[in-house]
Protein backbone atom coordinates (compact mmCIF):
# COMPACT_ATOMS: atom_id res chain seq x y z
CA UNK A 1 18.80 16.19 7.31
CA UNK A 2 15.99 15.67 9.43
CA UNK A 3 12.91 18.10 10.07
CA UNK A 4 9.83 17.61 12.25
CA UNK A 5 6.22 17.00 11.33
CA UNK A 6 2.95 17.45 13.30
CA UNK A 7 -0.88 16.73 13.04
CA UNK A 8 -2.61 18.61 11.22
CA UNK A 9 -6.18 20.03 11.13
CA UNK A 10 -7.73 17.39 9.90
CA UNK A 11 -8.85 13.24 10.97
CA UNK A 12 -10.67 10.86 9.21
CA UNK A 13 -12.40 8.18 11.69
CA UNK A 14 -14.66 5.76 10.78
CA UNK A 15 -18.41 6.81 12.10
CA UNK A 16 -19.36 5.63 15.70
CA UNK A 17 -20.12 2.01 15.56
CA UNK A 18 -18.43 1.05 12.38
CA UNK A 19 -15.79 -1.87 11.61
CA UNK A 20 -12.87 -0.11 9.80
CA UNK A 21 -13.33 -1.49 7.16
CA UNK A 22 -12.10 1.50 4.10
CA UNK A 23 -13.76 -0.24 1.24
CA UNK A 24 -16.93 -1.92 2.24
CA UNK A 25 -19.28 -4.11 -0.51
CA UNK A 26 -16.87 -1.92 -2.77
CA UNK A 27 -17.35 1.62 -1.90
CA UNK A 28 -15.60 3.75 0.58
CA UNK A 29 -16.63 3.30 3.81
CA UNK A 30 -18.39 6.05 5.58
CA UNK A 31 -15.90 8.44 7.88
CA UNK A 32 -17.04 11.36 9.46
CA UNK A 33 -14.02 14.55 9.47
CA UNK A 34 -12.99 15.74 12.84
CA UNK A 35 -11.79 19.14 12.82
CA UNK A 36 -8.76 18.72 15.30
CA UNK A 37 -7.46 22.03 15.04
CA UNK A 38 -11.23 23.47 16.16
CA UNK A 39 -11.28 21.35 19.16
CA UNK A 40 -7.93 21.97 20.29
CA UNK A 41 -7.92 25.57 19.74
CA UNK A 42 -11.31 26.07 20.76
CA UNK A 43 -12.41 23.37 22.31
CA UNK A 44 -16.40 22.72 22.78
CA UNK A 45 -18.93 22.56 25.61
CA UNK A 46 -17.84 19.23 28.27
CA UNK A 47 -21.90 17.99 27.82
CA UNK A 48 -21.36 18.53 24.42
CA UNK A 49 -18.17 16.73 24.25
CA UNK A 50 -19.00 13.91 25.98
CA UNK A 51 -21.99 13.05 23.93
CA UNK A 52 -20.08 13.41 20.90
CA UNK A 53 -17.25 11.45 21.22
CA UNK A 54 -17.56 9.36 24.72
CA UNK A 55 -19.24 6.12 25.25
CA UNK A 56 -19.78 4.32 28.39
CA UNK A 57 -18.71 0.73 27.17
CA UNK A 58 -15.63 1.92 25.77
CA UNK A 59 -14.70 3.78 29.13
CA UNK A 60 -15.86 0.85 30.96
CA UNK A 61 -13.04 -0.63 28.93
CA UNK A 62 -10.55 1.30 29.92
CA UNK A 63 -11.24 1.89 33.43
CA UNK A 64 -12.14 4.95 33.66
CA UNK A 65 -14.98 7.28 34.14
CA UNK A 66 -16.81 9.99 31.81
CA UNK A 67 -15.40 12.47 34.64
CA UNK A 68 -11.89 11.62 35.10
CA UNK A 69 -11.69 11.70 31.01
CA UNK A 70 -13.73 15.28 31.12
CA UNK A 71 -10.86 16.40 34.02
CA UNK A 72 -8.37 15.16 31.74
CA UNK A 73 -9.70 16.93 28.55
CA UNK A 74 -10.35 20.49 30.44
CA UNK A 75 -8.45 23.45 30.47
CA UNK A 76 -8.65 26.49 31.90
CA UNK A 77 -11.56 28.27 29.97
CA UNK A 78 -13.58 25.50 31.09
CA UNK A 79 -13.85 23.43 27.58
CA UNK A 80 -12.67 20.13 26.81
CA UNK A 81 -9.62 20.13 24.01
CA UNK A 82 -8.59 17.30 21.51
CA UNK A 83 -9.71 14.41 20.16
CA UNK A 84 -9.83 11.19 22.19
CA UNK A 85 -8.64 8.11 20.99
CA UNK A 86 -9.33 5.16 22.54
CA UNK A 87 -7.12 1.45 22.53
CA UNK A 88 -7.96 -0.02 19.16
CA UNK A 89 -9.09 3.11 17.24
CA UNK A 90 -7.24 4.13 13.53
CA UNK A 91 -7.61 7.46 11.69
CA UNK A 92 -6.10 8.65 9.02
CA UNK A 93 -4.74 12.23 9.28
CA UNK A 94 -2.68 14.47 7.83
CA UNK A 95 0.80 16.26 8.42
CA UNK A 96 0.04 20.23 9.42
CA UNK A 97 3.56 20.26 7.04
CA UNK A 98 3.24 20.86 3.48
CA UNK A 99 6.26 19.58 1.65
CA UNK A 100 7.83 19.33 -2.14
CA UNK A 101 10.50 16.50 -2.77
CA UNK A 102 13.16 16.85 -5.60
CA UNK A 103 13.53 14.40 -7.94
CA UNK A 104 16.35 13.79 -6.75
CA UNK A 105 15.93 13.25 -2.98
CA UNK A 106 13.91 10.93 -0.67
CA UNK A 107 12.26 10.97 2.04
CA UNK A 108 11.84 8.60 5.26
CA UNK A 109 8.59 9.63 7.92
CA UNK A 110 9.63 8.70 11.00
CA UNK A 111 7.88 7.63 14.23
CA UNK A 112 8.22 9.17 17.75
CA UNK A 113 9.51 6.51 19.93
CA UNK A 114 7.87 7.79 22.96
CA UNK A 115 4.39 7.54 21.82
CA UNK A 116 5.27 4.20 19.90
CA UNK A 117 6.20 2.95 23.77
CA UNK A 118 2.94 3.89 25.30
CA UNK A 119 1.43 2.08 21.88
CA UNK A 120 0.59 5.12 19.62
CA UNK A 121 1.78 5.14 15.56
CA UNK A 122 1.55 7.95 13.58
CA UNK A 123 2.25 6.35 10.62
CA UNK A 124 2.32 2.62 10.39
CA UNK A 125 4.06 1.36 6.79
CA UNK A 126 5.32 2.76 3.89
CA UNK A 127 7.81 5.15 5.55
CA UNK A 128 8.95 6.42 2.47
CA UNK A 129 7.90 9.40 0.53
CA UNK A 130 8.95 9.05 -3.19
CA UNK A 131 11.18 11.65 -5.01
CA UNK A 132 8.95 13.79 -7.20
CA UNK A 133 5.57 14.10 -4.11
CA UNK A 134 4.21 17.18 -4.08
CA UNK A 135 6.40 18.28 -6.98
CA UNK A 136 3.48 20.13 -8.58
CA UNK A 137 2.73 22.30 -5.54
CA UNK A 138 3.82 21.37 -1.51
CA UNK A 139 1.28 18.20 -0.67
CA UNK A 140 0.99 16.89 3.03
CA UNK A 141 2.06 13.31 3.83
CA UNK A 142 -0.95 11.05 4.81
CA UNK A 143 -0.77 9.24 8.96
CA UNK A 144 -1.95 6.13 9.59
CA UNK A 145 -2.52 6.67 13.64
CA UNK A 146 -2.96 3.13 15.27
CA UNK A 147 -3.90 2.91 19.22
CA UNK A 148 -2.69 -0.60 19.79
CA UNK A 149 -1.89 0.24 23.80
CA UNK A 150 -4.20 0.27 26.20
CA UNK A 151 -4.30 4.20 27.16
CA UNK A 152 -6.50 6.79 26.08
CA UNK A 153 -4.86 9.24 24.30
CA UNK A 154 -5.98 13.04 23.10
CA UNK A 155 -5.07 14.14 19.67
CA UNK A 156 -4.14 17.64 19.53
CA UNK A 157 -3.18 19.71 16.32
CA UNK A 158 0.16 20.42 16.04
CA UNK A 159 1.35 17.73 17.81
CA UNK A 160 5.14 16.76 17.26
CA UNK A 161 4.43 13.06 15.75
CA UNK A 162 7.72 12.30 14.42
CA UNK A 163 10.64 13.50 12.09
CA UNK A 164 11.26 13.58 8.33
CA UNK A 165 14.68 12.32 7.03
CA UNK A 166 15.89 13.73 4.02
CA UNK A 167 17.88 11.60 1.66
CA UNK A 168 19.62 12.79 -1.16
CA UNK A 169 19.77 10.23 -3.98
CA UNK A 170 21.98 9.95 -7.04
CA UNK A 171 20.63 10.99 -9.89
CA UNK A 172 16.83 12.55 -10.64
CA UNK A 173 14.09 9.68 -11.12
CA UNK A 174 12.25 9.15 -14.18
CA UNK A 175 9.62 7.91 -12.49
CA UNK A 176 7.98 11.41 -10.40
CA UNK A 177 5.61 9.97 -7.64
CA UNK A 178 2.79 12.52 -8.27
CA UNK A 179 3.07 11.44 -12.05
CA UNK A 180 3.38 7.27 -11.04
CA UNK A 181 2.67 7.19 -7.37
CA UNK A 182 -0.69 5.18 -6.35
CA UNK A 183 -1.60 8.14 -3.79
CA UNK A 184 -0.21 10.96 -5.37
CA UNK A 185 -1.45 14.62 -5.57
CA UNK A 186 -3.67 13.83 -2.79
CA UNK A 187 -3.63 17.56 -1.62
CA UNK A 188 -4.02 18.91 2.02
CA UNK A 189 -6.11 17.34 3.50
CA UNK A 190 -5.79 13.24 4.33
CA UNK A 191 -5.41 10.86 1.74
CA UNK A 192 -7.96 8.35 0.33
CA UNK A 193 -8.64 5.24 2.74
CA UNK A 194 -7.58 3.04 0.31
CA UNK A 195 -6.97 3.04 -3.15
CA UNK A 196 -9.16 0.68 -5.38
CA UNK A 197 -8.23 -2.71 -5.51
CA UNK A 198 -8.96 -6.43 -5.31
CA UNK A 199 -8.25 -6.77 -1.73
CA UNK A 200 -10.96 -8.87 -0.03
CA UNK A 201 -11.91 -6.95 3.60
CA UNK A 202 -14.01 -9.02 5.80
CA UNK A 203 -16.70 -8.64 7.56
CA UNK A 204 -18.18 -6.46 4.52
């Protein structure tokens, strides 16, 4: 069985002028929260927009202009609405879906092949969600958005990012993810940027 998922309320970017980089000399690196569902239900002042989140090199970089992206990002009350995310950029987000898998079921996240073909992932590895997530209460799945094209795009909440496949497995795992799972019980909102390890990240 398959069901949709969409972004949720909440990103995690890395603050302006920062290397991703989510552990950095051993400490999370700094992110600042965007609160996606505000700005697309709401929205916020164009002036107030642009300084926020626009910057001239990176539009350079694109090609266009700080008033062809405002056009773009305006609707009818006059505001700008979503998030924009530029070739290059990663944030991790969250599903708006809150969901509990049996111990005895699996489940695959799956991407939407038309953003994929204009370069945007939702969620880059680890497709699958581990029978026993969320089995204490319902738990959203972490995205991994990736702009590797070369468009601009605007995040809005409760956009349709992909589908969940339901697999139904044998018999009921010893093993619960929330109980075993490296990420588990992570809650509502998105997960941690990385979990603490002896990767080496460079530059630090």
């Amino acid at each position: 069985a398959g069901t949709t998922y969409r972004l949720g309320k909440t990103l995690k970017v890395p603050v302006p002028g920062q290397f991703y980089n989510p552990l950095k000399n051993g400490e999370d690196a700094e992110h600042e929260i965007i609160d996606l569902e505000h700005l697309t239900r709401e929205g916020m002042e164009p002036d107030e927009w642009v300084t926020k989140f626009l910057n001239v090199e990176r539009l350079e970089g694109i090609g266009a202009t700080t008033q062809e992206v405002v056009e773009k990002a305006t609707l009818k009350d006059g505001l700008c609405h979503g998030f924009p995310f530029f070739p290059g950029d990663f944030a991790l987000g969250a599903t708006l879906e809150a969901i509990t898998v049996g111990k005895n079921y699996k489940v695959k996240v799956d991407g939407k092949s038309s953003a994929a073909r204009r370069g945007l992932t939702f969620h880059q590895t680890a497709m699958n969600i581990w029978p026993g997530h969320g089995l204490e209460k319902p738990t959203t799945v972490t995205l991994e958005l990736h702009n590797t094209g070369k468009f601009l795009w605007f995040l809005h909440y409760g956009y349709q990012a992909g589908n969940f496949v339901w697999e139904r497995i044998l018999s009921d795992t010893s093993m619960p993810y929330d109980q075993n799972g490296r990420y588990g019980n992570q809650g509502l909102e998105p997960g941690t940027p990385v979990s603490r390890s002896n990767d080496v990240l460079l530059p630090t």
